[in-house]
PDB file of N, CA and C in Angstrom:
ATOM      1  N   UNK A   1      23.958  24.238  40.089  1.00  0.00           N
ATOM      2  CA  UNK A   1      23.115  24.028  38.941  1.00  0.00           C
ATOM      3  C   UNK A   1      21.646  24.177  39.275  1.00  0.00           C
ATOM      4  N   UNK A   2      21.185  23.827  40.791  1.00  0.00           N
ATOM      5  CA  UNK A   2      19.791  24.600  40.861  1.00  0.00           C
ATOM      6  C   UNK A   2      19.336  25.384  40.649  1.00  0.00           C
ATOM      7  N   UNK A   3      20.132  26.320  40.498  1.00  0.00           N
ATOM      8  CA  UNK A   3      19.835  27.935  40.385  1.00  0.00           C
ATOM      9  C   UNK A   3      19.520  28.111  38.617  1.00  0.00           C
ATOM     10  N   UNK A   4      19.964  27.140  38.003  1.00  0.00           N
ATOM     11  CA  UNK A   4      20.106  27.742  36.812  1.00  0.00           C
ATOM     12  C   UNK A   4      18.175  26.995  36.236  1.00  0.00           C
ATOM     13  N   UNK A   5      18.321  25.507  36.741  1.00  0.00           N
ATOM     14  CA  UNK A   5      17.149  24.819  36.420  1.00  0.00           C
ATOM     15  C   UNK A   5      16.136  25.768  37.360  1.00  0.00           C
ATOM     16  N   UNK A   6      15.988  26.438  38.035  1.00  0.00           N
ATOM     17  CA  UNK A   6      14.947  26.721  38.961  1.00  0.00           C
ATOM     18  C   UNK A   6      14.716  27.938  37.724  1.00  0.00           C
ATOM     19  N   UNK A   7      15.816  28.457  37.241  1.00  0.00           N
ATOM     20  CA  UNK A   7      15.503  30.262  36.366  1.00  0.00           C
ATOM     21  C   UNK A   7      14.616  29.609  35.430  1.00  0.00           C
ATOM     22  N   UNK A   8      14.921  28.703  35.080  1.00  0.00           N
ATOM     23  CA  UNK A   8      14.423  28.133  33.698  1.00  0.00           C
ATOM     24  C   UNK A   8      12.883  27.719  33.820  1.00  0.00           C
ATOM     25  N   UNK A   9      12.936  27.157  34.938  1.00  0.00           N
ATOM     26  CA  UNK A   9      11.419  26.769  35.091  1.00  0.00           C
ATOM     27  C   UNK A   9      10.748  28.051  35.857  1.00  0.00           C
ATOM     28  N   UNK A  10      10.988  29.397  36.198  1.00  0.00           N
ATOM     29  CA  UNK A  10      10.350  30.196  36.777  1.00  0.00           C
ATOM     30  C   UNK A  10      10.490  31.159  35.661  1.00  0.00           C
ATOM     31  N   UNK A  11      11.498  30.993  34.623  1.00  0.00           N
ATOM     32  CA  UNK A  11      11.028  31.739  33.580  1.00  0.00           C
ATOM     33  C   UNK A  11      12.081  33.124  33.807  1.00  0.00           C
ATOM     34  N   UNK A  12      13.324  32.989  34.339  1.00  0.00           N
ATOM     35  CA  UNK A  12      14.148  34.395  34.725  1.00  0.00           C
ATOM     36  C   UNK A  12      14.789  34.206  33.729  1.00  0.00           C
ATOM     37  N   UNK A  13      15.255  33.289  32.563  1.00  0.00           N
ATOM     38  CA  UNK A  13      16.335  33.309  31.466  1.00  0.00           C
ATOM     39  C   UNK A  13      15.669  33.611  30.293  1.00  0.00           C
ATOM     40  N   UNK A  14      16.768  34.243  30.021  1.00  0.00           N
ATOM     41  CA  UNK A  14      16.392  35.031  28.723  1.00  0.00           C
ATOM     42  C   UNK A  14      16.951  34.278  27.322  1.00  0.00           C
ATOM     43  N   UNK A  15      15.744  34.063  26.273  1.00  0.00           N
ATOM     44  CA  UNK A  15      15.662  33.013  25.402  1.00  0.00           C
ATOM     45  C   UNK A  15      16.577  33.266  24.496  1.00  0.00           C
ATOM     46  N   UNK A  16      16.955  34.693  24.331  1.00  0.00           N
ATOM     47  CA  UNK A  16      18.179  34.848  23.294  1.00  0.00           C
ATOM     48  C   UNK A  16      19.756  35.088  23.781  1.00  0.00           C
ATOM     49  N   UNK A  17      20.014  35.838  25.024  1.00  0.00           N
ATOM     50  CA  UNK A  17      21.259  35.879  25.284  1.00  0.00           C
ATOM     51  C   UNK A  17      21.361  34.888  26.736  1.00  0.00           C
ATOM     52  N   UNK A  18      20.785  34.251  27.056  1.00  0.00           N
ATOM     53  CA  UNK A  18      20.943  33.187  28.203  1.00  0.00           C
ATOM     54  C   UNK A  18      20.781  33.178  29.323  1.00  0.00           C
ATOM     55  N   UNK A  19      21.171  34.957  29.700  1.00  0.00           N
ATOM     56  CA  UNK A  19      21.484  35.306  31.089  1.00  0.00           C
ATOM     57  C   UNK A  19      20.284  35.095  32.116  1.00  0.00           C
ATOM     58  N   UNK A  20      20.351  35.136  32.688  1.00  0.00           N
ATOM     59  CA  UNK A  20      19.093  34.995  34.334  1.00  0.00           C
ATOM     60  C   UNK A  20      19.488  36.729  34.330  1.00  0.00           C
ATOM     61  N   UNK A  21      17.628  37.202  34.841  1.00  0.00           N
ATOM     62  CA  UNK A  21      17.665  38.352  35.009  1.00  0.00           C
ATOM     63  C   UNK A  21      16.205  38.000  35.729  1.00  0.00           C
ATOM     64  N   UNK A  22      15.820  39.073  37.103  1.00  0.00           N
ATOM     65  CA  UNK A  22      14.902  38.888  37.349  1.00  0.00           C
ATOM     66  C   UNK A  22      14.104  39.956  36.678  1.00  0.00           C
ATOM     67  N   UNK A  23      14.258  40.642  35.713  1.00  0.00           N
ATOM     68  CA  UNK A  23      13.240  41.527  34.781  1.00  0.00           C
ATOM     69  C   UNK A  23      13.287  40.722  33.580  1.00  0.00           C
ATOM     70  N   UNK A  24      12.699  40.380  33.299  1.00  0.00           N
ATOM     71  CA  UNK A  24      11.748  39.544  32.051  1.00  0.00           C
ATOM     72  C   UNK A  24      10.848  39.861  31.561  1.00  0.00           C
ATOM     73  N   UNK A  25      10.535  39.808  29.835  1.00  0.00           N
ATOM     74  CA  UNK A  25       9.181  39.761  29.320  1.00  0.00           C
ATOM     75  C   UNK A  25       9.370  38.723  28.973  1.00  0.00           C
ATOM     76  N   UNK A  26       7.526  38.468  29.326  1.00  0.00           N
ATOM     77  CA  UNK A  26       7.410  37.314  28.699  1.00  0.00           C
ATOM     78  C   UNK A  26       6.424  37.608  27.252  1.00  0.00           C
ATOM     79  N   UNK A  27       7.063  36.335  26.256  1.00  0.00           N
ATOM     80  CA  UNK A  27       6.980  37.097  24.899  1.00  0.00           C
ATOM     81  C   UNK A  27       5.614  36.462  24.647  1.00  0.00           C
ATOM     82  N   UNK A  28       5.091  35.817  24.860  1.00  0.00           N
ATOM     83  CA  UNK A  28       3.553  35.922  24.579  1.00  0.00           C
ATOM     84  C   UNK A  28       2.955  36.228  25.443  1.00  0.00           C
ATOM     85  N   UNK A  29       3.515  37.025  26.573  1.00  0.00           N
ATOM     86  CA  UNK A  29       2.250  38.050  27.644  1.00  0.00           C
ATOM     87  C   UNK A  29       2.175  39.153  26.908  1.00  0.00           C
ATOM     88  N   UNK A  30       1.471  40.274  27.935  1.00  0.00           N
ATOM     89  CA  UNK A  30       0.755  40.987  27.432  1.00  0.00           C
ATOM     90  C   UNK A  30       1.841  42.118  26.812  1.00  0.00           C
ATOM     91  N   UNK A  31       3.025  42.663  27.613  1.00  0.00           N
ATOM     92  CA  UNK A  31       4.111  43.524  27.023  1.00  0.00           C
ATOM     93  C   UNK A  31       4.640  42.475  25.485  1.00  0.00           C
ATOM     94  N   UNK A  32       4.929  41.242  25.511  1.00  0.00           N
ATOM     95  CA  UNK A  32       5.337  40.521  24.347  1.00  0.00           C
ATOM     96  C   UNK A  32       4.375  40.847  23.157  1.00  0.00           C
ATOM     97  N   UNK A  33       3.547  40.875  23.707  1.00  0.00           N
ATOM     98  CA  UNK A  33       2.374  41.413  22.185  1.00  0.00           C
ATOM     99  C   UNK A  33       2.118  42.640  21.822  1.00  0.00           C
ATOM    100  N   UNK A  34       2.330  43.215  22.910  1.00  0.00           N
ATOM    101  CA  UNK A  34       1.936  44.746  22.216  1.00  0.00           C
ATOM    102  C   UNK A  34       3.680  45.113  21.411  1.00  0.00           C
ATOM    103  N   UNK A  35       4.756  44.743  22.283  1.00  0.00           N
ATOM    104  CA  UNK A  35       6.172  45.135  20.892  1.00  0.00           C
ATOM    105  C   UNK A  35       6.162  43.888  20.128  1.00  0.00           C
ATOM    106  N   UNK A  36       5.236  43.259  19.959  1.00  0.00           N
ATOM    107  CA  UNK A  36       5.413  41.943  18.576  1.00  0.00           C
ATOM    108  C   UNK A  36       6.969  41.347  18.848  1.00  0.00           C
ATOM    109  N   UNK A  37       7.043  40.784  20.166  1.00  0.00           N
ATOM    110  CA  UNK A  37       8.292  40.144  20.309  1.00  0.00           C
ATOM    111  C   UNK A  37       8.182  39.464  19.467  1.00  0.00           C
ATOM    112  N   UNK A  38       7.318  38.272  19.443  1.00  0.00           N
ATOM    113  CA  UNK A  38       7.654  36.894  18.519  1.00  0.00           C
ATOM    114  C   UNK A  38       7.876  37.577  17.263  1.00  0.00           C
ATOM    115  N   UNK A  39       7.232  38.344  16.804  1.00  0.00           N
ATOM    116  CA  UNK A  39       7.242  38.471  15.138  1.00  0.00           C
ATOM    117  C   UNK A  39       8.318  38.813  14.861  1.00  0.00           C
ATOM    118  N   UNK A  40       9.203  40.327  15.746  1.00  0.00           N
ATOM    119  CA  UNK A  40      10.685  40.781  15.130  1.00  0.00           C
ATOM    120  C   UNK A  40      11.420  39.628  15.367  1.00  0.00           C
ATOM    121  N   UNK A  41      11.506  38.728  16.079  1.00  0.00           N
ATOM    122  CA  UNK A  41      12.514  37.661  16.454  1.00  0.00           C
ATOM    123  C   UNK A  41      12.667  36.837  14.991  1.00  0.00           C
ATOM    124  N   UNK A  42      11.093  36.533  14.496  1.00  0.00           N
ATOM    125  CA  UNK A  42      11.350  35.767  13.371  1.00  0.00           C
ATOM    126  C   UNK A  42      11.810  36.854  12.492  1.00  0.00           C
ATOM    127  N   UNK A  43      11.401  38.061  12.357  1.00  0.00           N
ATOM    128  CA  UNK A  43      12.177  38.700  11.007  1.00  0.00           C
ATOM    129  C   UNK A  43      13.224  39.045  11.136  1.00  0.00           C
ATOM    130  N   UNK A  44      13.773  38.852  12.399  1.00  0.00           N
ATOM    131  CA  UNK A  44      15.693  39.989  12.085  1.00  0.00           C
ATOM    132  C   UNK A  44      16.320  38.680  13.242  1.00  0.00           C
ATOM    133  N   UNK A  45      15.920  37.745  13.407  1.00  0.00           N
ATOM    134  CA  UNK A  45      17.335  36.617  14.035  1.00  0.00           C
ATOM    135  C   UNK A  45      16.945  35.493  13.516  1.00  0.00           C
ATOM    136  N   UNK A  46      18.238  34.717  13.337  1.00  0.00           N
ATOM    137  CA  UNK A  46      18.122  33.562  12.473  1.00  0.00           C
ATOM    138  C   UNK A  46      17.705  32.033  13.148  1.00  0.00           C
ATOM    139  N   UNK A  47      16.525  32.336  14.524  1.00  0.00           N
ATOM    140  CA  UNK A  47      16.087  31.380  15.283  1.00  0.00           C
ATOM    141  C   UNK A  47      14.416  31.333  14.735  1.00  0.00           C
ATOM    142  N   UNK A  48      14.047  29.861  14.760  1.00  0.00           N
ATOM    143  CA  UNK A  48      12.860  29.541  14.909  1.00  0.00           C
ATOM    144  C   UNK A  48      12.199  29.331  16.229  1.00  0.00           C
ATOM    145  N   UNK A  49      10.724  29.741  16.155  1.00  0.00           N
ATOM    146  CA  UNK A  49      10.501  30.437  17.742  1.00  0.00           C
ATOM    147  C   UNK A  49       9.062  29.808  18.094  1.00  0.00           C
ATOM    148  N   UNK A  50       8.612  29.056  19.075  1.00  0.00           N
ATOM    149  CA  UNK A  50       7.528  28.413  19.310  1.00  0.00           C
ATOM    150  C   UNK A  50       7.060  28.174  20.433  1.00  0.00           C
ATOM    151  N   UNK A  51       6.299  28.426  21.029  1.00  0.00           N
ATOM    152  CA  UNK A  51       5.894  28.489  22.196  1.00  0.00           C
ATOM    153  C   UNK A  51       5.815  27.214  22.965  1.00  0.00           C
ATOM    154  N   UNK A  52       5.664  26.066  22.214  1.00  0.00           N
ATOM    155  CA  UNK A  52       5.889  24.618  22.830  1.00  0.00           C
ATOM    156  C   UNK A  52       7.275  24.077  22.567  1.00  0.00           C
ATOM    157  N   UNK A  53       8.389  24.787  22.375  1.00  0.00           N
ATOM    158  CA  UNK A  53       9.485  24.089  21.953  1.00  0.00           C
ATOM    159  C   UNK A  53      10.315  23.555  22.906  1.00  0.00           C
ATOM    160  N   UNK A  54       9.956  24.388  24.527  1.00  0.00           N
ATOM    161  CA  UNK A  54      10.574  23.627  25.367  1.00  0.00           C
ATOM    162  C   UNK A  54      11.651  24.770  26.149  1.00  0.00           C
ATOM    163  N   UNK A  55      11.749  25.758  25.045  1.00  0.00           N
ATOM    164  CA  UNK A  55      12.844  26.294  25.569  1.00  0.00           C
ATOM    165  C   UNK A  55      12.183  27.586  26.346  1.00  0.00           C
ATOM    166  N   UNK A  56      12.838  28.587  26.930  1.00  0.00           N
ATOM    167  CA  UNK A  56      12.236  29.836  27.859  1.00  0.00           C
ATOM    168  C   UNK A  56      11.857  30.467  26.789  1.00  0.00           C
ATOM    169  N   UNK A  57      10.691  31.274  27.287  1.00  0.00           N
ATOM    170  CA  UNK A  57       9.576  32.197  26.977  1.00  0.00           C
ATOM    171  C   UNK A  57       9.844  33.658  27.399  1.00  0.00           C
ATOM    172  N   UNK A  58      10.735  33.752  27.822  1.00  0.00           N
ATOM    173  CA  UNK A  58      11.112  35.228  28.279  1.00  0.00           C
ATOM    174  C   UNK A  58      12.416  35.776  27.477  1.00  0.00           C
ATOM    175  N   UNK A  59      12.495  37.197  27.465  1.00  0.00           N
ATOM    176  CA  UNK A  59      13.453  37.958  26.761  1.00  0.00           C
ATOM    177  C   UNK A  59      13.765  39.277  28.079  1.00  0.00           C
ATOM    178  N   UNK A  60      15.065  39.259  28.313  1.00  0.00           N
ATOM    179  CA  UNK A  60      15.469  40.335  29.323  1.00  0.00           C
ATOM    180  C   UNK A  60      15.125  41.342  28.770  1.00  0.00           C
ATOM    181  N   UNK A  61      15.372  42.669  29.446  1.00  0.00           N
ATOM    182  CA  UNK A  61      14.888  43.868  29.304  1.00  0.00           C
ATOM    183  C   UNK A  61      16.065  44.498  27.869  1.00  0.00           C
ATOM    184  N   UNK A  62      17.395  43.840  28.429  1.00  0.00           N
ATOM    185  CA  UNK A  62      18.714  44.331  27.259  1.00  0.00           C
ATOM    186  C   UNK A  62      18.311  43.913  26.019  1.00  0.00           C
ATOM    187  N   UNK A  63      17.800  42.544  26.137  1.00  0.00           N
ATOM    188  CA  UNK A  63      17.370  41.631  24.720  1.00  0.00           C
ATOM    189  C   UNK A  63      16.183  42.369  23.912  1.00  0.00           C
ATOM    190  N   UNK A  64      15.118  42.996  24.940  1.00  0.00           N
ATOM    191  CA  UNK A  64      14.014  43.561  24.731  1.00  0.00           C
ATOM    192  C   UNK A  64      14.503  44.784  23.538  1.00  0.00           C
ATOM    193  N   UNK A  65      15.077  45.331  24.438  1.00  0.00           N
ATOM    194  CA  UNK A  65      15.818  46.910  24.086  1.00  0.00           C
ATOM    195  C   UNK A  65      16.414  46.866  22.899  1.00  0.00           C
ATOM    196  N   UNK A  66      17.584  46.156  22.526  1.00  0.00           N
ATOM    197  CA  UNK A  66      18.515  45.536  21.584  1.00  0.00           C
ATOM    198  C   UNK A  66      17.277  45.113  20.318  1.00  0.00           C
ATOM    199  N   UNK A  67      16.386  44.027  20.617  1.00  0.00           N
ATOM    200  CA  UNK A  67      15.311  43.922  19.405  1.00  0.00           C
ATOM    201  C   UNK A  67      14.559  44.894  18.730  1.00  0.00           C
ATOM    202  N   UNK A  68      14.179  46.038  19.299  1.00  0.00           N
ATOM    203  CA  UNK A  68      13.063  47.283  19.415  1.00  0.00           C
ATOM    204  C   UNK A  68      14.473  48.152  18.254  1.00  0.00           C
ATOM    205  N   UNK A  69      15.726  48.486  18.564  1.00  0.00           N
ATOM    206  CA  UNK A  69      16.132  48.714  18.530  1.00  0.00           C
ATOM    207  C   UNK A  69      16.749  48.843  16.343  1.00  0.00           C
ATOM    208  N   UNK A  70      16.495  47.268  16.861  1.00  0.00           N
ATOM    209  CA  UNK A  70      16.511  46.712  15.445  1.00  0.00           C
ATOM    210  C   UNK A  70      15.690  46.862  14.565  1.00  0.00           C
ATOM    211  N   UNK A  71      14.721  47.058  15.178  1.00  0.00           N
ATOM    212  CA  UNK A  71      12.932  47.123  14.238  1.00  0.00           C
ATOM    213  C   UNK A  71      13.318  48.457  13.842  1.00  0.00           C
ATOM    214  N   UNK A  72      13.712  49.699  15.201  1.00  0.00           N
ATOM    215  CA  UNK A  72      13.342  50.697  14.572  1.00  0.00           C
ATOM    216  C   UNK A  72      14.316  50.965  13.227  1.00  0.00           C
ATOM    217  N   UNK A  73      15.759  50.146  13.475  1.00  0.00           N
ATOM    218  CA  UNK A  73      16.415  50.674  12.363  1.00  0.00           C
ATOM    219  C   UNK A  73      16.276  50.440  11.057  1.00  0.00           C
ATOM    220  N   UNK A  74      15.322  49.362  11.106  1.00  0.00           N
ATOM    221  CA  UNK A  74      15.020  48.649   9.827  1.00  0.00           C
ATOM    222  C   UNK A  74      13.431  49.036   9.316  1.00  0.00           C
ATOM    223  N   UNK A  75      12.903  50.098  10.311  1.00  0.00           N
ATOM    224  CA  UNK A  75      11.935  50.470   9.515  1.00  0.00           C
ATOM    225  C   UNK A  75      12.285  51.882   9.304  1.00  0.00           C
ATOM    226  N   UNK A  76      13.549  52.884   9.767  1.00  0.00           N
ATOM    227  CA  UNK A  76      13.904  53.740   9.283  1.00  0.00           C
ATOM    228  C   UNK A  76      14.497  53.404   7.931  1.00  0.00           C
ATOM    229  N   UNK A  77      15.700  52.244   7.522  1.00  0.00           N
ATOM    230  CA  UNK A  77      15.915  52.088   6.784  1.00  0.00           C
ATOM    231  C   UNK A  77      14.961  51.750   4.804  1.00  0.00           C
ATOM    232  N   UNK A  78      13.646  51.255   5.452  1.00  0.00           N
ATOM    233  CA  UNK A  78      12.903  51.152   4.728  1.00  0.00           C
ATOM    234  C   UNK A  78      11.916  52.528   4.077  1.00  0.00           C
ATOM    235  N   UNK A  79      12.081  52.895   4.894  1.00  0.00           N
ATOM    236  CA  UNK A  79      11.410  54.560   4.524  1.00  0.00           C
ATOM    237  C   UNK A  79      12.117  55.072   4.424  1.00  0.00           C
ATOM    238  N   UNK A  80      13.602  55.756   4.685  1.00  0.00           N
ATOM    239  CA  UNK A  80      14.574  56.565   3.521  1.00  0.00           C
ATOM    240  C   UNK A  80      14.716  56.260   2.230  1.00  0.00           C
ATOM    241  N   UNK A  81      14.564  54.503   2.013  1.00  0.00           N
ATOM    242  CA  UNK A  81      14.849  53.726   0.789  1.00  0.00           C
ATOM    243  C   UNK A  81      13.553  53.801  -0.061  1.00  0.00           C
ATOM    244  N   UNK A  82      12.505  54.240   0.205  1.00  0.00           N
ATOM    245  CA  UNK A  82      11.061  54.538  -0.349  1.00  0.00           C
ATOM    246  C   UNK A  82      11.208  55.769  -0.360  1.00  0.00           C
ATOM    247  N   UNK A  83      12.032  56.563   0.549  1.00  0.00           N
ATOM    248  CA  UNK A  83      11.738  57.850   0.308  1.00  0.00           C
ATOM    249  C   UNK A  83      12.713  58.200  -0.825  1.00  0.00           C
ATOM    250  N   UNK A  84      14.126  57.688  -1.313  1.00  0.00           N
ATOM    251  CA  UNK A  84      14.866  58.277  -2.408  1.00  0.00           C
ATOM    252  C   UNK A  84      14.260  57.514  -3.311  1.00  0.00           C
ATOM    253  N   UNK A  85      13.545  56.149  -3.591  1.00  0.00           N
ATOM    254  CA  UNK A  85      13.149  55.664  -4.614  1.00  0.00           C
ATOM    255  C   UNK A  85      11.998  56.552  -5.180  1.00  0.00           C
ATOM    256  N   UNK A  86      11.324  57.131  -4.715  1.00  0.00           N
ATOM    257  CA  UNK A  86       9.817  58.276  -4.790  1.00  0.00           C
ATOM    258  C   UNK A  86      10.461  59.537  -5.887  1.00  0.00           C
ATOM    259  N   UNK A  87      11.615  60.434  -4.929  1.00  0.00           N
ATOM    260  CA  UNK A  87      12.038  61.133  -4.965  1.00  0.00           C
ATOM    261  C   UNK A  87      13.156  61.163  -6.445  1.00  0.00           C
ATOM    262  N   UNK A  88      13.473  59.909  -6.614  1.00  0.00           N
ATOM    263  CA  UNK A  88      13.929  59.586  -8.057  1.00  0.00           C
ATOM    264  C   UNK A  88      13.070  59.478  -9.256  1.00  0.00           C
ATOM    265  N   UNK A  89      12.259  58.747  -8.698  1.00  0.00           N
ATOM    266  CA  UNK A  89      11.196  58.720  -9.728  1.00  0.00           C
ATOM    267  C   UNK A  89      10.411  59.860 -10.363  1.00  0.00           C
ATOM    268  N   UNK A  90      10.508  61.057  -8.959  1.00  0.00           N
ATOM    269  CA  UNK A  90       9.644  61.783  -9.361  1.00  0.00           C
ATOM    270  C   UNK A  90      10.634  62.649  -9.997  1.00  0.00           C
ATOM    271  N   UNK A  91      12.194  62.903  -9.717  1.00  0.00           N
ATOM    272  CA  UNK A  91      12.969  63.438 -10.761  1.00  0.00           C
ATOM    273  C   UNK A  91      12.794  62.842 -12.056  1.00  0.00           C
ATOM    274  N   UNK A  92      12.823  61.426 -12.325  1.00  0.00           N
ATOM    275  CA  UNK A  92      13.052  60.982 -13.272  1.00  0.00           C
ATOM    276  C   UNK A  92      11.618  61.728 -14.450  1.00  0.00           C
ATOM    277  N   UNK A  93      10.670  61.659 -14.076  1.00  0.00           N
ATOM    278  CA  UNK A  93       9.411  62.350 -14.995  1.00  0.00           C
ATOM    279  C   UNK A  93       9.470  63.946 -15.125  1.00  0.00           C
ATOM    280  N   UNK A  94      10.357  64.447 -14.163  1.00  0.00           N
ATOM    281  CA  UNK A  94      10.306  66.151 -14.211  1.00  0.00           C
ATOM    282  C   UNK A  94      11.696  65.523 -15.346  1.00  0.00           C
ATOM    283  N   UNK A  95      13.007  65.266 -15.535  1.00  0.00           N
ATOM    284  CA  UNK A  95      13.593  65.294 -16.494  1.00  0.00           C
ATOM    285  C   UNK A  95      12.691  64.932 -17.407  1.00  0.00           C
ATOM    286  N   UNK A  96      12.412  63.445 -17.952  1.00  0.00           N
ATOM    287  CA  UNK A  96      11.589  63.449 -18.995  1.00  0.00           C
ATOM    288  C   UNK A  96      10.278  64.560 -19.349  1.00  0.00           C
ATOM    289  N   UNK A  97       9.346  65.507 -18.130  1.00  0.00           N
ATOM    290  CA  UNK A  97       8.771  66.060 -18.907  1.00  0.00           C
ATOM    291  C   UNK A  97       9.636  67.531 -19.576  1.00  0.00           C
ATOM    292  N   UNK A  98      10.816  67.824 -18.489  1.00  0.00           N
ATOM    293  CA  UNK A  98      12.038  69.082 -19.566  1.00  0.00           C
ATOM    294  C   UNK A  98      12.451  68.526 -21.003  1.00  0.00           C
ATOM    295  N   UNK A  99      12.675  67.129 -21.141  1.00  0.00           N
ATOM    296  CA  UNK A  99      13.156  66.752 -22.413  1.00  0.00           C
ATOM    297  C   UNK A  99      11.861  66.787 -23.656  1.00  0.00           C
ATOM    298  N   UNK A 100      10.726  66.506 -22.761  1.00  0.00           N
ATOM    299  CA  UNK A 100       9.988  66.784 -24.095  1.00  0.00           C
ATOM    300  C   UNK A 100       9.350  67.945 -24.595  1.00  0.00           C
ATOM    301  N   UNK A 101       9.213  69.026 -23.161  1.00  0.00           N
ATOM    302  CA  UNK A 101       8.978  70.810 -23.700  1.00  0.00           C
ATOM    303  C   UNK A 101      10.149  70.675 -24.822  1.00  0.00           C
ATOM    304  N   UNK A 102      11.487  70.312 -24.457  1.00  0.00           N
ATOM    305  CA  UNK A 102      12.547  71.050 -24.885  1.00  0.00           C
ATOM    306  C   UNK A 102      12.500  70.643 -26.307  1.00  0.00           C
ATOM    307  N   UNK A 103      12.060  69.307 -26.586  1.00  0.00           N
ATOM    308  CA  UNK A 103      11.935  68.564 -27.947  1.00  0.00           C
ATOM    309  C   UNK A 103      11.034  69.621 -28.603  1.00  0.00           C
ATOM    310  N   UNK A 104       9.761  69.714 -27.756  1.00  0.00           N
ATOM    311  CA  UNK A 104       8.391  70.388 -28.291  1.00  0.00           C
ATOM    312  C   UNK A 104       8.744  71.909 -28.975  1.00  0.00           C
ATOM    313  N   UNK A 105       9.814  72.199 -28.158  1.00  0.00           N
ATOM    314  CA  UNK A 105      10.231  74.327 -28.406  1.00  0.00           C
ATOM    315  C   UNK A 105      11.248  73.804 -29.533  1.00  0.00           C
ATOM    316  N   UNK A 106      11.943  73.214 -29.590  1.00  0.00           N
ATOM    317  CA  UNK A 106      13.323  73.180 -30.620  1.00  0.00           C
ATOM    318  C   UNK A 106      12.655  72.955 -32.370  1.00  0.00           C
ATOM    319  N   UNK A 107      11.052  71.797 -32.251  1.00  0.00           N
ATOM    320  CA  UNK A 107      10.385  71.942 -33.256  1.00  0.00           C
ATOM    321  C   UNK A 107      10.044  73.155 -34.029  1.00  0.00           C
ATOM    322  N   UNK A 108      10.727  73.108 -35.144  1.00  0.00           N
ATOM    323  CA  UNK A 108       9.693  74.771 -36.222  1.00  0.00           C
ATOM    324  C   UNK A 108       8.711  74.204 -36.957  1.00  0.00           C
ATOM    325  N   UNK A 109       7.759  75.092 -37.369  1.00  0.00           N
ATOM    326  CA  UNK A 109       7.144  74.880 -38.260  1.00  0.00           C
ATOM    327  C   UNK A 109       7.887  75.054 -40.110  1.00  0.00           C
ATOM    328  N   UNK A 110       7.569  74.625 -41.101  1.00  0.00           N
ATOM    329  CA  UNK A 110       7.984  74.463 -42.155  1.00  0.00           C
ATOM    330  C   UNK A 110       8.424  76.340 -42.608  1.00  0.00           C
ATOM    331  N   UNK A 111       6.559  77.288 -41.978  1.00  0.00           N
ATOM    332  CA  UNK A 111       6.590  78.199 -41.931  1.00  0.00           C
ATOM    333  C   UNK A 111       7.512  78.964 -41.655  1.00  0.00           C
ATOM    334  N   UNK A 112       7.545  78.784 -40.474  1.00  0.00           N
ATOM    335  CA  UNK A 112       8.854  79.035 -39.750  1.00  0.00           C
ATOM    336  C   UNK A 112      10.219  79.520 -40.045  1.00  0.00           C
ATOM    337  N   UNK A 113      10.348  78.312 -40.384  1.00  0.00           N
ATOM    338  CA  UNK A 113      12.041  78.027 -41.237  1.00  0.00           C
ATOM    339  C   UNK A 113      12.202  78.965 -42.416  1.00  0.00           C
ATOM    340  N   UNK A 114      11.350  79.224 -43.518  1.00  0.00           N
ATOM    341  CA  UNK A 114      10.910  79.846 -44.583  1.00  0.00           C
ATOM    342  C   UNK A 114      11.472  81.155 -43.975  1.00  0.00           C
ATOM    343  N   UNK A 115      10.648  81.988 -43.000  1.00  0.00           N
ATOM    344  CA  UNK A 115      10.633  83.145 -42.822  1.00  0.00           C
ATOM    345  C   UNK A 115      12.089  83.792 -42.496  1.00  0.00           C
ATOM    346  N   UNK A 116      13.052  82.446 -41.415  1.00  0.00           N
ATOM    347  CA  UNK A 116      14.268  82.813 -41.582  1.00  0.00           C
ATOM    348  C   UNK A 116      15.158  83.187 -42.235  1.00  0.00           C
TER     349      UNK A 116
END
């Protein structure tokens, strides 16, 4: 059990899957901030996350990978979903402006009709 209290206090366990790894980020150093560890953690896992809570401050490299991973799919997912919502919309006004040429041409004048 030393081994496990010594990871913990030197910071080798990793805060989401448990394991001891001697590659670690630590999530409020300087790699933790530039990929916004803390922030994806709060938006895509269902843990609350605090730097005084007691528990390890580090995320393995798999955990790292696996999170990044997630961001990217969920910000691809958000921009295909903006991109067909756009892309509908902008069908939706090219139909409505065909329906109203088509309204506009199908109109005769009174004249018109007469001459037929």
């Amino acid at each position: 059990m030393g081994s496990v209290n010594n990871a913990v206090r030197c910071g080798f366990i990793c805060r989401l899957c448990s394991k001891i790894d001697k590659r670690v980020v630590h999530i409020y150093g300087e790699l933790g901030r530039k990929y916004n560890l803390v922030q994806k953690i709060r938006d895509y896992l269902p843990i609350k996350i605090k730097s005084s809570d007691g528990l390890p401050l580090t995320l393995c490299v798999s955990c790292v990978q696996r999170l990044n991973r997630r961001h990217s799919l969920q910000m691809a997912l958000l921009k295909n979903n903006s991109a067909r919502v756009l892309a509908r919309t902008s069908v939706q006004s090219d139909t409505e402006r065909s329906e109203s040429e088509c309204n506009q041409q199908i109109q005769f004048s009174p004249a018109a009709v007469q001459s037929i």
